[in-house]
C-alpha atoms as a PDB file:
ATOM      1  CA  UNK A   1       0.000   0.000   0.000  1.00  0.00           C
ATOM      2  CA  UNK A   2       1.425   3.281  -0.872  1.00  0.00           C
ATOM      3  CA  UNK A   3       0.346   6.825   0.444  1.00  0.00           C
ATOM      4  CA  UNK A   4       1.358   9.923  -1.656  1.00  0.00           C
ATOM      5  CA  UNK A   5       1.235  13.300   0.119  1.00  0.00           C
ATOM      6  CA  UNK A   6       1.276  16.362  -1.888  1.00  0.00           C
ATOM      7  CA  UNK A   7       1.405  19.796  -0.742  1.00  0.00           C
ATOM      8  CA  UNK A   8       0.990  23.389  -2.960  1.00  0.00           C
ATOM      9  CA  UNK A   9       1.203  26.586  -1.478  1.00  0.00           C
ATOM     10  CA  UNK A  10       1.713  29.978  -3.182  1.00  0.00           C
ATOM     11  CA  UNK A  11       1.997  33.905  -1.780  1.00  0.00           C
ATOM     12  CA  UNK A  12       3.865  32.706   0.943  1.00  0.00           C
ATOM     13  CA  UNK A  13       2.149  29.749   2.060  1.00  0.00           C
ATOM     14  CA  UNK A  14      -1.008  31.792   2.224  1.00  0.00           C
ATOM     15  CA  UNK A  15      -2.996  30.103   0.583  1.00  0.00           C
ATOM     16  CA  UNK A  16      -2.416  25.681   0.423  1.00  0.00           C
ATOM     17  CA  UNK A  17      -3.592  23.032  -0.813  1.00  0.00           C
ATOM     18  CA  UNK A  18      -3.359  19.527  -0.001  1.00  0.00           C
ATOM     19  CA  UNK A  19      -4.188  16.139  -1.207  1.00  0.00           C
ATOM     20  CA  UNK A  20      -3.797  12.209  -0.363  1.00  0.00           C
ATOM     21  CA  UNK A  21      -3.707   9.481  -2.653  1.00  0.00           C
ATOM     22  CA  UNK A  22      -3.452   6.139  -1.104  1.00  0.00           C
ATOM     23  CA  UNK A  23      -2.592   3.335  -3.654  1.00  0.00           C
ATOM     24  CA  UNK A  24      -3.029  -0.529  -3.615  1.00  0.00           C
ATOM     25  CA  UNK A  25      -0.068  -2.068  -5.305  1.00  0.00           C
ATOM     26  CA  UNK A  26       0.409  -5.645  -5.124  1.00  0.00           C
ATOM     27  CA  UNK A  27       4.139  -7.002  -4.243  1.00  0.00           C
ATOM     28  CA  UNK A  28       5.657  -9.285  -6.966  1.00  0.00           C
ATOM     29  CA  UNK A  29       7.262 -11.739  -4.917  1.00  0.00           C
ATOM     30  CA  UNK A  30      10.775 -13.590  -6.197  1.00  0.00           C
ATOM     31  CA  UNK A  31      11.940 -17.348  -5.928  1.00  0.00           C
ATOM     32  CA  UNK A  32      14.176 -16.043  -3.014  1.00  0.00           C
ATOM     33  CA  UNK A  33      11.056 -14.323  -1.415  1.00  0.00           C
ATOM     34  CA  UNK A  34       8.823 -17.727  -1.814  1.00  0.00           C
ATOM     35  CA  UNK A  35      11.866 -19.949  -0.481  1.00  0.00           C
ATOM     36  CA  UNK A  36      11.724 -18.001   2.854  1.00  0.00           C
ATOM     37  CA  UNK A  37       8.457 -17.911   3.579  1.00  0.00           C
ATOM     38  CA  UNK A  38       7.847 -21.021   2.440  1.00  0.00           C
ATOM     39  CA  UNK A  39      10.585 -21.921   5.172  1.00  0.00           C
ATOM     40  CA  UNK A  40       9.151 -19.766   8.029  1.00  0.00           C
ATOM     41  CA  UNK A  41       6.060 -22.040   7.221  1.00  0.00           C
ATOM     42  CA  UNK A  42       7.791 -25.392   7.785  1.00  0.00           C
ATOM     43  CA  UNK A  43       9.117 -24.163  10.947  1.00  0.00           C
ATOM     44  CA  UNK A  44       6.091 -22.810  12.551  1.00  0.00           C
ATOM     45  CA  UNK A  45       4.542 -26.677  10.879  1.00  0.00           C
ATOM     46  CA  UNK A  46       7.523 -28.379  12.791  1.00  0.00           C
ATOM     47  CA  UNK A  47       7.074 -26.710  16.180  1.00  0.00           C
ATOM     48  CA  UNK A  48       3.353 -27.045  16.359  1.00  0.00           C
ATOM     49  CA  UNK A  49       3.988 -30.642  15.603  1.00  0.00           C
ATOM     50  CA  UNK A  50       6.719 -30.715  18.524  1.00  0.00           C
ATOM     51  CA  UNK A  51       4.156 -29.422  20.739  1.00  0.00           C
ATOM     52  CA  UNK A  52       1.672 -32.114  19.778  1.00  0.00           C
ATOM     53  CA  UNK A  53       4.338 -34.829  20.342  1.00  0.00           C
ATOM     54  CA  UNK A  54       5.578 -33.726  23.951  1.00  0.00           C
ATOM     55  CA  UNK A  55       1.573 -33.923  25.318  1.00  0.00           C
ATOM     56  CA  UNK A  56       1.085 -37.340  23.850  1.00  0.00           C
ATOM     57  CA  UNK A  57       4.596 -38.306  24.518  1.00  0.00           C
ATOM     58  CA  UNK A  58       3.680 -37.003  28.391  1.00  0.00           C
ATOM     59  CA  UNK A  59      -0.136 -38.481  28.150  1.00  0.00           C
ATOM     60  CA  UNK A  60       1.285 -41.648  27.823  1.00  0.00           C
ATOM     61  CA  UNK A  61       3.781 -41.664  30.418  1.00  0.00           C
ATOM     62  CA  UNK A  62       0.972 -40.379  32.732  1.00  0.00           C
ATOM     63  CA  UNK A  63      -0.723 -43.648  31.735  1.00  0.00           C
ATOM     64  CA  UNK A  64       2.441 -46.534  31.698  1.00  0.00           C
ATOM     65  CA  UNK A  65       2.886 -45.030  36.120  1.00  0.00           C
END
């Protein structure tokens, strides 16, 4: 998103004018771009996965004592 800010003033700042223009422009995203976040992905995957394996792994302790 992109926010333009223009400003016009004449006789010494007398008299002004001003105007936004805020803009929608999609990012093109590279390879390198898609590798990382593809990455930060797999982590957050992996650790949520941890987390399910220490409860069960601790469930069924709970159950062998």
């Amino acid at each position: 998103m992109y926010i333009w800010q223009k400003q016009k003033s004449s006789m010494g700042g007398l008299f002004q004018k001003d105007t936004q223009e805020i803009k929608y422009m999609p990012h093109k995203i590279t390879l390198e771009e898609a590798g990382l976040l593809m990455n930060f992905f797999d982590m957050a995957a992996l650790s949520k996965f941890d987390m399910y394996l220490r409860v069960f792994i601790n469930a069924t302790e709970a159950v062998e004592a």
